[in-house]
Every structure is written in structure tokens, then in C-alpha cells.
N, C-alpha and C. Protein backbone atom coordinates (compact mmCIF):
# COMPACT_ATOMS: atom_id res chain seq x y z
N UNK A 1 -38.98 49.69 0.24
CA UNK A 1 -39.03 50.83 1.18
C UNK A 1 -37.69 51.56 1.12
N UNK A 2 -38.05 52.43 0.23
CA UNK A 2 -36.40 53.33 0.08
C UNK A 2 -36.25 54.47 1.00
N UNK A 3 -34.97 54.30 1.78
CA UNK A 3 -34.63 54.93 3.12
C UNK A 3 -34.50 57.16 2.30
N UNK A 4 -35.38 57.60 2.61
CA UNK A 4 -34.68 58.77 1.67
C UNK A 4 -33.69 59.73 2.19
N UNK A 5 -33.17 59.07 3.05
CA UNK A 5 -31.92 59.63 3.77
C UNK A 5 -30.30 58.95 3.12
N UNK A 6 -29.50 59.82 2.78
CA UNK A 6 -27.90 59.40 2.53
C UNK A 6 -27.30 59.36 4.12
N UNK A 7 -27.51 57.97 4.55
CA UNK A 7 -26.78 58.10 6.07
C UNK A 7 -25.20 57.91 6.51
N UNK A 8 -25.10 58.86 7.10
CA UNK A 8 -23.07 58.62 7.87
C UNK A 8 -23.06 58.45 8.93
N UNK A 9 -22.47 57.32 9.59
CA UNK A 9 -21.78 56.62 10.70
C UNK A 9 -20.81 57.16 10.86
N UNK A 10 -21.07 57.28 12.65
CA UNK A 10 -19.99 57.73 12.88
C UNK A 10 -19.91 56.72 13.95
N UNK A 11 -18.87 55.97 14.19
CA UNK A 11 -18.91 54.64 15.98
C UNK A 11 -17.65 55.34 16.41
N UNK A 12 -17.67 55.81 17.67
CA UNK A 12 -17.03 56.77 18.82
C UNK A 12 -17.50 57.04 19.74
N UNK A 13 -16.37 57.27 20.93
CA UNK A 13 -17.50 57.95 21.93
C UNK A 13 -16.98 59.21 21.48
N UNK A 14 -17.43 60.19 22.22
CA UNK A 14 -17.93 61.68 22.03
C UNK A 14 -16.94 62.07 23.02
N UNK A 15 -15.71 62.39 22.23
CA UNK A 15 -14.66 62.99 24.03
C UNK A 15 -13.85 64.44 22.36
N UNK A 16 -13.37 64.75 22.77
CA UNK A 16 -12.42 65.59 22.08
C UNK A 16 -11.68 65.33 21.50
N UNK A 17 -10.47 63.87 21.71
CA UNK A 17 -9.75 63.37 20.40
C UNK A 17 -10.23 62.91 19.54
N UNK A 18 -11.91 62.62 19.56
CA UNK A 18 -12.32 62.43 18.13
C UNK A 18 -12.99 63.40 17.70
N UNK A 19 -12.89 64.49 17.99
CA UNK A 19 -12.75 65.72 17.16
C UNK A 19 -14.31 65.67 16.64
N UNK A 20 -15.41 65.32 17.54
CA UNK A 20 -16.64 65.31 16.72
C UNK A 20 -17.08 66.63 16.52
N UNK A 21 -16.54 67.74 17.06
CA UNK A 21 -16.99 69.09 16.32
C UNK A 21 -16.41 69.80 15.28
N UNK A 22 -15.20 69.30 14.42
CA UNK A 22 -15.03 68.89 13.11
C UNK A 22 -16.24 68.58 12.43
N UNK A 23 -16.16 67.15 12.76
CA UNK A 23 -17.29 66.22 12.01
C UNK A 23 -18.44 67.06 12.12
N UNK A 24 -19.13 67.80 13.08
CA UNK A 24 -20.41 68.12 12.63
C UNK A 24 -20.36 69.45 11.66
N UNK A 25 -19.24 69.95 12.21
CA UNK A 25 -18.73 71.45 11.04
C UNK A 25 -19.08 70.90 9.84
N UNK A 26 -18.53 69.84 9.33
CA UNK A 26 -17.97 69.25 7.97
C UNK A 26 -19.58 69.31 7.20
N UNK A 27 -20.34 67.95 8.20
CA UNK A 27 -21.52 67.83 8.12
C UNK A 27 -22.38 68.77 7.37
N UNK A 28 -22.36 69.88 8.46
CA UNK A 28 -22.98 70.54 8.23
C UNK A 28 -23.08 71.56 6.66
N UNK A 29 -21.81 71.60 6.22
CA UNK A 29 -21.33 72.34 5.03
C UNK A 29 -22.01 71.38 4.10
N UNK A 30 -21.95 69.56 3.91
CA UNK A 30 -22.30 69.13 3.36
C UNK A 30 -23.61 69.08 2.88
N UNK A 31 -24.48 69.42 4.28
CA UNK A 31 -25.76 68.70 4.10
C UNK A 31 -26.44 70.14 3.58
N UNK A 32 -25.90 71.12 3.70
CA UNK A 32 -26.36 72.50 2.77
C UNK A 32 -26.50 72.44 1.24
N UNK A 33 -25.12 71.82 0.64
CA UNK A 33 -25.64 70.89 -0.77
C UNK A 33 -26.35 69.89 -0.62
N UNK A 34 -26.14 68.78 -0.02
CA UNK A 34 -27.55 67.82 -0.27
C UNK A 34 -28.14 67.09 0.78
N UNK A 35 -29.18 67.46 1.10
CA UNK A 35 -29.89 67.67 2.50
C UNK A 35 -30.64 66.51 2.63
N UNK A 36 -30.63 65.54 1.54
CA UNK A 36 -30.40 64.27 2.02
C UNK A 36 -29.85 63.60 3.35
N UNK A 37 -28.15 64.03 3.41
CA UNK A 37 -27.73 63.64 4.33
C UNK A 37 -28.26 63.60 5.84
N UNK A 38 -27.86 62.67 6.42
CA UNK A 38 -28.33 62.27 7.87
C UNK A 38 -27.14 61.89 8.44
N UNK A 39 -26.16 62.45 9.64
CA UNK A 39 -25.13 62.02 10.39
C UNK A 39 -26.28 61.09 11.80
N UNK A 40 -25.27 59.96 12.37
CA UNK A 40 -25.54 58.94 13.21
C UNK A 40 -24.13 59.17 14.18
N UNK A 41 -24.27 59.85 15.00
CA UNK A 41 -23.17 59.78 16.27
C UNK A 41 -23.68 58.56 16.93
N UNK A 42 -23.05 57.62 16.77
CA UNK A 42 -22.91 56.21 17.64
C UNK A 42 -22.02 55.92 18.69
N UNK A 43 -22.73 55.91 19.77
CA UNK A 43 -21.37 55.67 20.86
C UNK A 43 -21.63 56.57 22.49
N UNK A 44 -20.83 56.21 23.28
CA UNK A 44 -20.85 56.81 24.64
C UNK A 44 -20.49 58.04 24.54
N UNK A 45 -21.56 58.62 25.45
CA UNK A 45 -21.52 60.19 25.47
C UNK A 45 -21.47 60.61 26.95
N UNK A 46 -20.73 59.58 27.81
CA UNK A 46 -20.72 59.33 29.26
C UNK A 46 -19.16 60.30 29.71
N UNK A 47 -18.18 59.60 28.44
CA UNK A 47 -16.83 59.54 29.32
C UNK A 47 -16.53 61.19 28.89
N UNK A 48 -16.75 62.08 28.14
CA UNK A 48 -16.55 63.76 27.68
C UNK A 48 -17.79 64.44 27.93
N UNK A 49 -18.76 64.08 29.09
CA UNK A 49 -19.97 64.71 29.23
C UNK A 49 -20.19 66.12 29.05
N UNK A 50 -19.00 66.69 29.56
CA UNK A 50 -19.64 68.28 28.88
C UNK A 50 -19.42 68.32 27.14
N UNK A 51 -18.17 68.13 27.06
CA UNK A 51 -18.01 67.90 25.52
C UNK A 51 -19.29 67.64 24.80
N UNK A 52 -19.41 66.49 24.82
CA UNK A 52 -20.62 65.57 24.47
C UNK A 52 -22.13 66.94 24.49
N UNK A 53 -22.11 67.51 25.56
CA UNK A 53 -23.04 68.91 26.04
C UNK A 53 -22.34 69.84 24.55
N UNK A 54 -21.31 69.73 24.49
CA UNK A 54 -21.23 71.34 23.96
C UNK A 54 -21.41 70.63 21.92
N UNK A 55 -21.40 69.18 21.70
CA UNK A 55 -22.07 69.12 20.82
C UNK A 55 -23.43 69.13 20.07
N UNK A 56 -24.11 68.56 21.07
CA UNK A 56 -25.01 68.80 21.27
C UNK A 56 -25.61 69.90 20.77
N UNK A 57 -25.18 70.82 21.81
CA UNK A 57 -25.40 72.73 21.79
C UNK A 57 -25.28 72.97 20.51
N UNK A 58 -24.48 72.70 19.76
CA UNK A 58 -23.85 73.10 18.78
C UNK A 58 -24.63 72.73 17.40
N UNK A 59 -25.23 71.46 17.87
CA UNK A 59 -26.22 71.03 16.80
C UNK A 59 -27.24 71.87 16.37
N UNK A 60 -27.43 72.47 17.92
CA UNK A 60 -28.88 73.33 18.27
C UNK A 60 -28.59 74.42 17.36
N UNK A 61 -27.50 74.98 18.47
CA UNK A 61 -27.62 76.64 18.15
C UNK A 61 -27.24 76.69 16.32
N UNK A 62 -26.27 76.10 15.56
CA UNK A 62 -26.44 75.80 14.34
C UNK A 62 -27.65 75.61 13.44
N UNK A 63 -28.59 74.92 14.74
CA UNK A 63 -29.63 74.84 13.72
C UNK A 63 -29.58 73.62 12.75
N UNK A 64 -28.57 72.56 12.99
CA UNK A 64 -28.11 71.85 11.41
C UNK A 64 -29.54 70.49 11.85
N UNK A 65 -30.01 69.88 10.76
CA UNK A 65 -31.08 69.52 10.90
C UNK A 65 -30.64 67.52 10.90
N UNK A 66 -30.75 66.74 11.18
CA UNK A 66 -30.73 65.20 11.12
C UNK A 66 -29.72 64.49 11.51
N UNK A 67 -28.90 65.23 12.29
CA UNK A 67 -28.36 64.76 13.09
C UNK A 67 -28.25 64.03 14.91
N UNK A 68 -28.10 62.51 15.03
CA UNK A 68 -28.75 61.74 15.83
C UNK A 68 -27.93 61.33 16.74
N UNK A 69 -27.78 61.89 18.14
CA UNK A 69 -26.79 60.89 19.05
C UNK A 69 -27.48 59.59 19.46
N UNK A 70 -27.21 58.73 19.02
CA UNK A 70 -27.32 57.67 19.59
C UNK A 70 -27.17 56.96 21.31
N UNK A 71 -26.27 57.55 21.64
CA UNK A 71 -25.62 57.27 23.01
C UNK A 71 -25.29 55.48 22.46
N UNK A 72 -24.75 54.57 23.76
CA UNK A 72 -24.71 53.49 23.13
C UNK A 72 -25.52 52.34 22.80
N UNK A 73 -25.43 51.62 21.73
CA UNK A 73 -26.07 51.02 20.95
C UNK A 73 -25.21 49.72 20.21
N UNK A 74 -26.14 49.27 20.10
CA UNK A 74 -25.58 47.86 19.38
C UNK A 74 -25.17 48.48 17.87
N UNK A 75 -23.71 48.23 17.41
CA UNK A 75 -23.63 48.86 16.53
C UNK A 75 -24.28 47.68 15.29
N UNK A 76 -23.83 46.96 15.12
CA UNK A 76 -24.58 45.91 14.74
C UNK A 76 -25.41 46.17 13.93
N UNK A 77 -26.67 46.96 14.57
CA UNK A 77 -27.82 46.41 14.25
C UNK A 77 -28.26 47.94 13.65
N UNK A 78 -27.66 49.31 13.78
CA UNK A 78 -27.16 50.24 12.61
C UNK A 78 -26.25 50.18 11.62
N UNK A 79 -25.41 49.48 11.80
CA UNK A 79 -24.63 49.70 10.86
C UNK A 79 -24.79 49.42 8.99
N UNK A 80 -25.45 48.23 8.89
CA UNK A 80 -25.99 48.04 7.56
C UNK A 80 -27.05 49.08 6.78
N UNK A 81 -28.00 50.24 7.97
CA UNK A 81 -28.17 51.23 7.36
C UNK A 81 -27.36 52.05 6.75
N UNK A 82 -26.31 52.35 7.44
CA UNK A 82 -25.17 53.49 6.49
C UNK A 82 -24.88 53.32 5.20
N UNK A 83 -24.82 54.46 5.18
CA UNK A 83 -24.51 54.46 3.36
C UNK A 83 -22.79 54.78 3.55
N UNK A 84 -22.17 55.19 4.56
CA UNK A 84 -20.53 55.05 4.79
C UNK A 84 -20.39 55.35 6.06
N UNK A 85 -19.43 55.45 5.87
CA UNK A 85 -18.62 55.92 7.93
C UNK A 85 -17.94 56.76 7.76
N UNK A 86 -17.73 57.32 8.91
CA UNK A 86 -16.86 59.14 9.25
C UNK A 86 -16.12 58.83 10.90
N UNK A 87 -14.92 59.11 10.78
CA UNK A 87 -14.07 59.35 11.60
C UNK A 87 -12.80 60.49 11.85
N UNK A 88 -13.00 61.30 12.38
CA UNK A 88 -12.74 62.67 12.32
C UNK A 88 -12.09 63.15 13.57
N UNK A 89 -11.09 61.99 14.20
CA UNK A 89 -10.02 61.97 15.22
C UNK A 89 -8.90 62.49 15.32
N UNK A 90 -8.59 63.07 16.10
CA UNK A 90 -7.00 64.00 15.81
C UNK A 90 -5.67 63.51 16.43
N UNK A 91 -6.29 61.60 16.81
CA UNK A 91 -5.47 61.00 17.00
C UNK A 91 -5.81 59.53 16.87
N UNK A 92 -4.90 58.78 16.86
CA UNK A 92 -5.51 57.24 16.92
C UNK A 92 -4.44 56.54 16.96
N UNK A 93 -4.73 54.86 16.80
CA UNK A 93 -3.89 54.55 16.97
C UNK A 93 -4.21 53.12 15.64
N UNK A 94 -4.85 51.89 15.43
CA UNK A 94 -5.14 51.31 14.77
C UNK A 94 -6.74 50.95 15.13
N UNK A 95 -7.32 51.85 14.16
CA UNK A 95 -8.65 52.18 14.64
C UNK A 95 -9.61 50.65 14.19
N UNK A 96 -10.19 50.09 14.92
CA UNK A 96 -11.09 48.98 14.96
C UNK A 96 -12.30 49.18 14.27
N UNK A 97 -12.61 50.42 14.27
CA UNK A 97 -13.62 50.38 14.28
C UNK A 97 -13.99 50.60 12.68
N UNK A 98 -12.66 51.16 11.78
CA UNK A 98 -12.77 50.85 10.55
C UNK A 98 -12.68 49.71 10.01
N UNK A 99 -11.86 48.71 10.36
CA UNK A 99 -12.41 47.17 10.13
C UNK A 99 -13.45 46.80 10.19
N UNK A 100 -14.44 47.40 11.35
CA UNK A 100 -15.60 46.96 11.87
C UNK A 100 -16.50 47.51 10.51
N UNK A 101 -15.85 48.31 9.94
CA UNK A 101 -16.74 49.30 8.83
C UNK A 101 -16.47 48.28 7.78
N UNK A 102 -15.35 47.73 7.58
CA UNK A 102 -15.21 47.34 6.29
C UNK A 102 -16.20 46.21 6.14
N UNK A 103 -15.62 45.46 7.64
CA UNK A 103 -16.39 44.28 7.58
C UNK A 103 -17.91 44.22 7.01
N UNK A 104 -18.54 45.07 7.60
CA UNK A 104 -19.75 45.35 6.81
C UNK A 104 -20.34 46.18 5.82
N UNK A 105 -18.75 46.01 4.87
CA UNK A 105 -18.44 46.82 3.59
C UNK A 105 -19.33 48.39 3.05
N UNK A 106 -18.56 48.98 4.13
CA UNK A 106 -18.99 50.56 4.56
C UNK A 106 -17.55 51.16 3.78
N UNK A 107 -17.86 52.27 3.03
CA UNK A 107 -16.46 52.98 2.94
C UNK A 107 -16.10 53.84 4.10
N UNK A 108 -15.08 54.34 4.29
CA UNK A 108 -15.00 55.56 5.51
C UNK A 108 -14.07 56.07 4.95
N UNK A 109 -14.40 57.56 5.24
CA UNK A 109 -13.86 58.79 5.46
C UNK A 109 -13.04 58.97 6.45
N UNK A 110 -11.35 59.24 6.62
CA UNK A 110 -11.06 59.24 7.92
C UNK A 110 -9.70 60.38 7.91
N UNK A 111 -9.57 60.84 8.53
CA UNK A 111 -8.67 61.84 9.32
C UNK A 111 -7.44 60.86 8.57
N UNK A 112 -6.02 61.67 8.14
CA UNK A 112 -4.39 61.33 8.28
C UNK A 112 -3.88 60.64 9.43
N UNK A 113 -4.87 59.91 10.63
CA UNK A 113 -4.17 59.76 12.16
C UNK A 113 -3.43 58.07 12.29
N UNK A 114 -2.82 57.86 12.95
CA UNK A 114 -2.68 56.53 13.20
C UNK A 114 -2.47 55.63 12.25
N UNK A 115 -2.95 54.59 12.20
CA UNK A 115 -2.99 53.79 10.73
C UNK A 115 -4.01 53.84 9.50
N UNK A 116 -5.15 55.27 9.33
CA UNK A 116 -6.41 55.69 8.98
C UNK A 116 -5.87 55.06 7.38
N UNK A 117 -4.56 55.77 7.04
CA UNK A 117 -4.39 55.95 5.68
C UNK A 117 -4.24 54.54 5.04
N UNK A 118 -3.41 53.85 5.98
CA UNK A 118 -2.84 52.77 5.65
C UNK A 118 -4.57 51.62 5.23
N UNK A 119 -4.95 51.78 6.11
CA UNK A 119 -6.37 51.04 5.98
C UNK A 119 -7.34 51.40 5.26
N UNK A 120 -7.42 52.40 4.81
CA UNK A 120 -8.35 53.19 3.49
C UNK A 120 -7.66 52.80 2.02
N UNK A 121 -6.43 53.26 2.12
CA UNK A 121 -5.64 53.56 0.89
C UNK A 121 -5.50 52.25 0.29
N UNK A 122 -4.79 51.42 1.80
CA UNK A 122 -3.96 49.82 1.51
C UNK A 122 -2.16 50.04 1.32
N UNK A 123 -1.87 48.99 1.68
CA UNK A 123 -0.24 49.22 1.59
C UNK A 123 0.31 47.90 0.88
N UNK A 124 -0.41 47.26 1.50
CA UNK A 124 0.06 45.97 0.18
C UNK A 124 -0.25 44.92 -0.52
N UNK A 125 -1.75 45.34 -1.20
CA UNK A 125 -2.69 44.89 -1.89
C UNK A 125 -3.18 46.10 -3.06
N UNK A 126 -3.97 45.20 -4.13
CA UNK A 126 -4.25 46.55 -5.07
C UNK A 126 -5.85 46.42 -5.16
N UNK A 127 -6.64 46.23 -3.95
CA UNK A 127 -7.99 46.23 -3.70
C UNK A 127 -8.39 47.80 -4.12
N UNK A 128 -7.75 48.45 -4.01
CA UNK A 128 -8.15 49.98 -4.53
C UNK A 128 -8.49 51.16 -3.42
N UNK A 129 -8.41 52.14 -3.43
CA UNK A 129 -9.36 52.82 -1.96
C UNK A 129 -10.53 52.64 -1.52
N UNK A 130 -10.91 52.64 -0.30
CA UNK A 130 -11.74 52.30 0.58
C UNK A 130 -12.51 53.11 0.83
N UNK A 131 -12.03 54.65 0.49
CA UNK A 131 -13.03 55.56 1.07
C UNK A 131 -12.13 56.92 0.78
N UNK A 132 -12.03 57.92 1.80
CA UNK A 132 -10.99 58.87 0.95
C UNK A 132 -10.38 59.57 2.82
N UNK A 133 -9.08 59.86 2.60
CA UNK A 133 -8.64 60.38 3.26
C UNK A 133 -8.34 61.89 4.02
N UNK A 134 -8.48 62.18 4.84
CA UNK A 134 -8.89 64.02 4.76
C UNK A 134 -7.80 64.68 6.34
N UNK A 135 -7.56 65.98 6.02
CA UNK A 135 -6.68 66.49 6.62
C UNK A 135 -7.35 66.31 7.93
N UNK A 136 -6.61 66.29 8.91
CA UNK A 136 -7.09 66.53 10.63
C UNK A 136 -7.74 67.97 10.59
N UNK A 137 -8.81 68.41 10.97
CA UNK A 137 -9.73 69.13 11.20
C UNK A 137 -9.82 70.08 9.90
N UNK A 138 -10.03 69.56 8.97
CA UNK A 138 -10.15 69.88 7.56
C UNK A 138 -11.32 69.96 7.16
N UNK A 139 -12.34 71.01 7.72
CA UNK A 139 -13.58 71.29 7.64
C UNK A 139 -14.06 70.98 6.04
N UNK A 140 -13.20 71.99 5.11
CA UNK A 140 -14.00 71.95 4.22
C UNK A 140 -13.52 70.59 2.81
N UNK A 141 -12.75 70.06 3.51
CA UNK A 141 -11.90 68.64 2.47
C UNK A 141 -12.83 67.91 3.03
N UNK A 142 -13.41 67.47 3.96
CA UNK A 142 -13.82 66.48 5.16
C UNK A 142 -15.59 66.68 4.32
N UNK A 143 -15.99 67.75 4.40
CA UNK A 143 -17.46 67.96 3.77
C UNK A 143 -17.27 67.78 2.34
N UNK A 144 -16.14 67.89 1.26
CA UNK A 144 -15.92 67.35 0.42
C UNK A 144 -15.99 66.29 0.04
N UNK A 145 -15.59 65.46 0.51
CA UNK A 145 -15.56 63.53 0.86
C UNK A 145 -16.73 63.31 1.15
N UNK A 146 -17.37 64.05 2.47
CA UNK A 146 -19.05 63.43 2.39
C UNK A 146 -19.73 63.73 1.27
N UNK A 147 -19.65 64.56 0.53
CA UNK A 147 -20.23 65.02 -0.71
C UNK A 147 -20.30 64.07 -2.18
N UNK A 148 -18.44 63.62 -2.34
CA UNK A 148 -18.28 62.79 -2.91
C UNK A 148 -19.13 61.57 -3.19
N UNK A 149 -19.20 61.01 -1.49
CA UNK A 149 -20.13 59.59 -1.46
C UNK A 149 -20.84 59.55 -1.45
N UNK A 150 -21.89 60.72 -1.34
CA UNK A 150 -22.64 61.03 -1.18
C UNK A 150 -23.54 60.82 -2.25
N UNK A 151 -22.75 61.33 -3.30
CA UNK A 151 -23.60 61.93 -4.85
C UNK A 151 -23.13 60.26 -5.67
N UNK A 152 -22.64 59.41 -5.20
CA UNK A 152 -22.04 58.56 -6.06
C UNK A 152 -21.98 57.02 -5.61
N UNK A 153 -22.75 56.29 -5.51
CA UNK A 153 -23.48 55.19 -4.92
C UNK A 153 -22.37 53.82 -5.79
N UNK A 154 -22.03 53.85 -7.17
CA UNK A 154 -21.24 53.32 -7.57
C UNK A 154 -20.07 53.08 -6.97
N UNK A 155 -19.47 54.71 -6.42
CA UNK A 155 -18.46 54.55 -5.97
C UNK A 155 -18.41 53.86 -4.64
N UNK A 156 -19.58 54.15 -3.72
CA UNK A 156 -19.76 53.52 -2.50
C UNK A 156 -19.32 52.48 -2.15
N UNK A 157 -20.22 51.46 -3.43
CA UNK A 157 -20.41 50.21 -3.66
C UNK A 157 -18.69 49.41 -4.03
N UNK A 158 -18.34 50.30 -4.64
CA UNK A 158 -16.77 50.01 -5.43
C UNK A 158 -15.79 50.20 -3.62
N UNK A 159 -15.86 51.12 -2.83
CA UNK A 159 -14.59 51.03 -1.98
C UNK A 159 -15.41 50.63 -1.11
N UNK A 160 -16.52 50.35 -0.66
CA UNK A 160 -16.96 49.62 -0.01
C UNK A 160 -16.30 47.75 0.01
N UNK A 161 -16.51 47.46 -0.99
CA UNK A 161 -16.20 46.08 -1.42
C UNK A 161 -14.20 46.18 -1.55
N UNK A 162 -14.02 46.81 -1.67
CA UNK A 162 -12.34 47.01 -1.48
C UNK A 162 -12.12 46.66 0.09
N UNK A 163 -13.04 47.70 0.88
CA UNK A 163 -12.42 47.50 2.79
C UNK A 163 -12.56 46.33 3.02
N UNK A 164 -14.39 45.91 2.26
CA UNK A 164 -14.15 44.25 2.96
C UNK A 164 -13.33 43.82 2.87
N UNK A 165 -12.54 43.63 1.19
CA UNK A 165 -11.65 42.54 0.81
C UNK A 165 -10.05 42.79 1.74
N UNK A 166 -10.08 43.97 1.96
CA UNK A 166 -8.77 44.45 2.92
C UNK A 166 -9.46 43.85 4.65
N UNK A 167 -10.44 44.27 5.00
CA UNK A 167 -10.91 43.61 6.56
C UNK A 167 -10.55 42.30 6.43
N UNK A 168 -11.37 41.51 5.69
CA UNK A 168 -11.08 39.97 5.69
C UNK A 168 -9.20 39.90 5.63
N UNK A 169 -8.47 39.88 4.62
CA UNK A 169 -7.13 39.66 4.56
C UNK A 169 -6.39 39.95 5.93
N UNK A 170 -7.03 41.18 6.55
CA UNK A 170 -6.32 41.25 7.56
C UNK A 170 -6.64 40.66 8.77
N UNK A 171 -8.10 40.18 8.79
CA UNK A 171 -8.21 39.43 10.11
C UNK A 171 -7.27 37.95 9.63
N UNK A 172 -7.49 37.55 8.73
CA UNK A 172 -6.82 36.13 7.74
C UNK A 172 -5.39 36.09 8.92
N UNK A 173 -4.65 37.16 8.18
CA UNK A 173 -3.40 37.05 8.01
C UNK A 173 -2.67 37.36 9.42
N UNK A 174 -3.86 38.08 10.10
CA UNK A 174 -3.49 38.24 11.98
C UNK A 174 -4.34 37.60 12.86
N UNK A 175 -3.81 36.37 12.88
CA UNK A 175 -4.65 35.85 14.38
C UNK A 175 -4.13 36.59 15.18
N UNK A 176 -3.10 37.19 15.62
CA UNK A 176 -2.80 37.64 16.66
C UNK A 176 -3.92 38.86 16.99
N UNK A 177 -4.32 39.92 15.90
CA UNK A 177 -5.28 40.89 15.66
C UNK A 177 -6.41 39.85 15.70
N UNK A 178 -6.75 38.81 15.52
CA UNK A 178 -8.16 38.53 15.77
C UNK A 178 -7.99 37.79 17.27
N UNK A 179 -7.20 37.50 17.71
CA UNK A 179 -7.65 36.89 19.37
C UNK A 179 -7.75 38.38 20.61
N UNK A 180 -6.83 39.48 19.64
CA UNK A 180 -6.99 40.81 20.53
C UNK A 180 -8.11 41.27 20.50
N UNK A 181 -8.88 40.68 19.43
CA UNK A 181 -10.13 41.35 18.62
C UNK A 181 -11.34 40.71 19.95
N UNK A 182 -10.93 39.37 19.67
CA UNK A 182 -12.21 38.70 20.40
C UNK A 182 -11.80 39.39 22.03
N UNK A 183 -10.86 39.00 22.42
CA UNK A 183 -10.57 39.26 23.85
C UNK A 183 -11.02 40.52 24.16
N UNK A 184 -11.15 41.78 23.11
CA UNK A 184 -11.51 43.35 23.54
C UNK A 184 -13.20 43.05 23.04
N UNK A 185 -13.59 42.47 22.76
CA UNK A 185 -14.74 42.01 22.38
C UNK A 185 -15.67 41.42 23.74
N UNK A 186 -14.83 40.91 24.21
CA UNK A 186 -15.30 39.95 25.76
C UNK A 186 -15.20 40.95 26.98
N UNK A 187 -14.11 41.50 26.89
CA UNK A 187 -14.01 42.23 28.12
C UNK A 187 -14.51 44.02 27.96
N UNK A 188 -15.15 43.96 26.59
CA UNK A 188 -16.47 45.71 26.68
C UNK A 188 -17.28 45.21 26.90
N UNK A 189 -18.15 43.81 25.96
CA UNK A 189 -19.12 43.57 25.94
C UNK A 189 -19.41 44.09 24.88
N UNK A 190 -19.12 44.96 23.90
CA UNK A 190 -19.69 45.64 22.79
C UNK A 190 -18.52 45.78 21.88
N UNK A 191 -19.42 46.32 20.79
CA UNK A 191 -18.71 46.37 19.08
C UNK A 191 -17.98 47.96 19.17
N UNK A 192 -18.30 48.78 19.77
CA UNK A 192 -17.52 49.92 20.37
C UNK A 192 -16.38 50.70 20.87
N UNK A 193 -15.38 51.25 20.17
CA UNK A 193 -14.23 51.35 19.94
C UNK A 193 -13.79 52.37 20.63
């Protein structure tokens, strides 16, 4: 049963520093070349409610077609559909939720913010890139990259298997990052970043 959708994850909530009206700009440029694509907004759409409204809107009045808010959800139990992940924040700090990607050897696409680069690229391992890196609200670099992974399943497969091997090393090598891990794990209740 072949899914005939190219799907992108996105795990966030929906507030303004993650810049999800970027991401659907980007989207949208992409999925005009190959309309395959399907974006997955995963995540609370509680804490930026109008925001969250004016994406929405935006989906509409655009017109752009397969794109899905989720609200929240077990990420879990989407995530092995994706064909990669998208994070399109205009700030961060050491984003979880790309580990959470690697772990289930997803490439991602992510914004210059926080530690994005360091965790895509790698800093001191030669696992290779993870996914590709893109300017902060870099509409048309950002629909570039989805395009990339899009058209190229090899490559998927190739920095996909890089994040794992970078996720694993780094939970390895930081218990301290994995007892913060479990403890923010216990006290959301969810895989949700």
C-alpha cells in the first residue's frame, strides 16, 4: 500500500517563533512543483490561538491544497509516516524535537537558529548531513530543501540514517541530556516540544 503522498513533519506548537507562516509560504512554492507533497502541522494550536487562526486563514485564502493541522497528537504514532521534518523557527534553543526526528531516522530541514546547524551538519563526527540547513524566513531556499528531499529518496534514506547515528551518540554520550529528556518527558506527558 504505497502512501502517494511525499509527507513533511512539522512537531511544534503553532505560536510565531516558529515562524509557521514561513513554513507554509515555503510549502506552498514547493508543492506547485510537486504536488505530491503533503505538510503535517503537529502540535498545540492552544498557546498562539489567533496566530494558529491566521494560519489557518492563510491555508484557505491561498488556496494551498494538503495541508493538515493536527492539533495535539501522539507524535509517535505519525511520525514513521514522514518522509522528513521541517522546522522553520526564528529562534531556538537545542531543539528536541530534532533528535526526536533523528531518532526515528527522519532528515530535517531547519532554520540557522540555536543549535539547528550543529545537529544537522554535526560538529564532531563524520556521519555526514542530516538534512539541509536554510536561512531564517528564507521562503524560497526553505521550498528548495523541500524540493530537494523531496525528488530524492536515496538521499532521504542517506541523512536520515546519519541523524540517527548522531541522535543515538548523543543521547550515549549525555546522560545528563537523557535524564532532562525523561524528566521533560514525565512532566508534559508527551513527545512535544
Amino acid at each position: 500500500n504505497q502512501d502517494p503522498y511525499i509527507n513533511v513533519g512539522a512537531v511544534l506548537r503553532v505560536t510565531p517563533i516558529k515562524d509557521v507562516k514561513t513554513m507554509i509560504s515555503a510549502f506552498a512554492l514547493a508543492k506547485n512543483k510537486e504536488p505530491r507533497l503533503k505538510l503535517w502541522i503537529m502540535g498545540s494550536m492552544e498557546e498562539a490561538e489567533d496566530y494558529a487562526e491566521e494560519c489557518r486563514a492563510m491555508v484557505r485564502d491561498m488556496d494551498i491544497k494538503d495541508v493538515e493541522f493536527t492539533g495535539i497528537i501522539d507524535v509517535k504514532e505519525y511520525i514513521g509516516r514522514m518522509d522528513f521534518l521541517i522546522l522553520t523557527s526564528i529562534s531556538e534553543g537545542q531543539p528536541l524535537s530534532i533528535l526526536e526526528g533523528f531518532a526515528a531516522r527522519k532528515p530535517y530541514i531547519a532554520t540557522n537558529v540555536g543549535n539547528c546547524k550543529g545537529l544537522i551538519e554535526g560538529e564532531r563526527d563524520n556521519y555526514g548531513p542530516a538534512g539541509y540547513v536554510v536561512p531564517v524566513m528564507g521562503v524560497s531556499e526553505i521550498a528548495r530543501a523541500i524540493l530537494k528531499l523531496a525528488e530524492d529518496e536515496k538521499t532521504r534514506k542517506r541523512m536520515g540514517q546519519a541523524g540517527y547515528q548522531r541522535a543515538v551518540k548523543a543521547y550515549d554520550e549525555s546522560a545528563v541530556f537523557g535524564t532532562y529528556y525523561n524528566l521533560y518527558q514525565k512532566l508534559t506527558g508527551s513527545g512535544e516540544v
